[in-house]
Protein backbone atom coordinates (compact mmCIF):
# COMPACT_ATOMS: atom_id res chain seq x y z
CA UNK A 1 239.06 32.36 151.58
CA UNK A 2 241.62 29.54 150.49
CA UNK A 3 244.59 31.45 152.20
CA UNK A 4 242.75 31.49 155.57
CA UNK A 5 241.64 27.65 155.83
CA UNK A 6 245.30 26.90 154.33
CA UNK A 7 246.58 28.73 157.67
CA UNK A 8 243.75 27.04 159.84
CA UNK A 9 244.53 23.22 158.49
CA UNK A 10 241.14 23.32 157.29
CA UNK A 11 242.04 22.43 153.78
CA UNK A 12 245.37 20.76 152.22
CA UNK A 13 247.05 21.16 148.63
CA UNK A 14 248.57 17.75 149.41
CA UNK A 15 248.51 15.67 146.49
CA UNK A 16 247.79 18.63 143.93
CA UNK A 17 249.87 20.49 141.77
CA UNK A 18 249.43 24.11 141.47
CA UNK A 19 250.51 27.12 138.82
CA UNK A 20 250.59 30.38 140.23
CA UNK A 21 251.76 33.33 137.84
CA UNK A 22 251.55 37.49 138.78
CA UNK A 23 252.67 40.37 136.75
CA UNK A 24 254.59 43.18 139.03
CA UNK A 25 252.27 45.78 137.66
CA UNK A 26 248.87 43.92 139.24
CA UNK A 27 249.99 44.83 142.90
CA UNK A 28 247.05 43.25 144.62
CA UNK A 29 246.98 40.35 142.36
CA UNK A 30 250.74 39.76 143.10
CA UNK A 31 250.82 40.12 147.05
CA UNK A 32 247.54 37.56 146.67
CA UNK A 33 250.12 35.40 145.17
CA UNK A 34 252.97 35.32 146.72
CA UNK A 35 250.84 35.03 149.80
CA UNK A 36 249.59 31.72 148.41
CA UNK A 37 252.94 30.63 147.73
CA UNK A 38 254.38 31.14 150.91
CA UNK A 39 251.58 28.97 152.39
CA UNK A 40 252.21 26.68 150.05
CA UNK A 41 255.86 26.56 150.27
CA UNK A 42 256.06 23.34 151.83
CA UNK A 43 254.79 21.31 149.19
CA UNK A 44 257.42 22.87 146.36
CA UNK A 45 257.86 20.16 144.61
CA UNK A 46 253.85 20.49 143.03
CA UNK A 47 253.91 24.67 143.45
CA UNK A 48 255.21 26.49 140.37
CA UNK A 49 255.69 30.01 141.04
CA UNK A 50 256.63 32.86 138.29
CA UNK A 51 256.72 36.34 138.75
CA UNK A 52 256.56 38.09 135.60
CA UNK A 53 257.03 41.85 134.27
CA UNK A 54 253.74 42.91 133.02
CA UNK A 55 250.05 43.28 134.58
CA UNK A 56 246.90 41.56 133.89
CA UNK A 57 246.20 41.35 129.77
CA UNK A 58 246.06 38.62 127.06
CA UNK A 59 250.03 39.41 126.36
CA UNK A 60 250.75 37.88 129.90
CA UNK A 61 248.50 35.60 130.33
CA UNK A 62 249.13 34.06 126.96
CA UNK A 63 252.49 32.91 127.52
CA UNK A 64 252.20 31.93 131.11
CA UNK A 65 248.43 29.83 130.12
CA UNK A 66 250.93 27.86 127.54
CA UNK A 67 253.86 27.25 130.43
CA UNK A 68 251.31 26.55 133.20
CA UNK A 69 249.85 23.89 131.33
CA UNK A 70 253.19 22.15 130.13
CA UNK A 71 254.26 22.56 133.88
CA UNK A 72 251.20 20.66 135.07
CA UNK A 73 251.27 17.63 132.40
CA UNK A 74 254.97 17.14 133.57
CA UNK A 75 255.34 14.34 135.25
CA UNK A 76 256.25 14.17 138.69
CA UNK A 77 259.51 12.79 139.71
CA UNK A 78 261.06 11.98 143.38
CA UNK A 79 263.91 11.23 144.44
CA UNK A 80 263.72 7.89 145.96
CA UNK A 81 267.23 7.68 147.43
């Protein structure tokens, strides 16, 4: 599982940039996530996290599919000072 080699250094999400969006009412799928997030936590500047109010169906997902993609075509800036 990706959270378990994340934990063992076995793997890195240096260099990527990832979207992770869970609905309150998909307990398992939200614990999975913010799970992944806290790994991940380090990296923040390429980790977009949203919690949202609503489970797993095309309503959600619609939205947050739209947002995840604008979020990953922005590009990245650092501040260089």
């Amino acid at each position: 599982m990706l959270l378990e080699k994340l934990k063992a250094g076995e793997v890195s999400a240096e260099g990527l940039r990832i979207v992770l969006e869970a609905g309150i009412r998909e307990p398992m799928i939200m614990r999975a996530n913010q799970a992944l997030y806290a790994q991940l936590h380090p990296i923040k500047e390429s980790i977009f996290w949203r919690q949202v109010d609503g489970g797993h169906d095309a309503l959600c997902w619609r939205g947050g599919l739209m947002q995840g993609l604008i979020d990953l075509w922005q590009p990245l800036f650092h501040d260089r000072s």
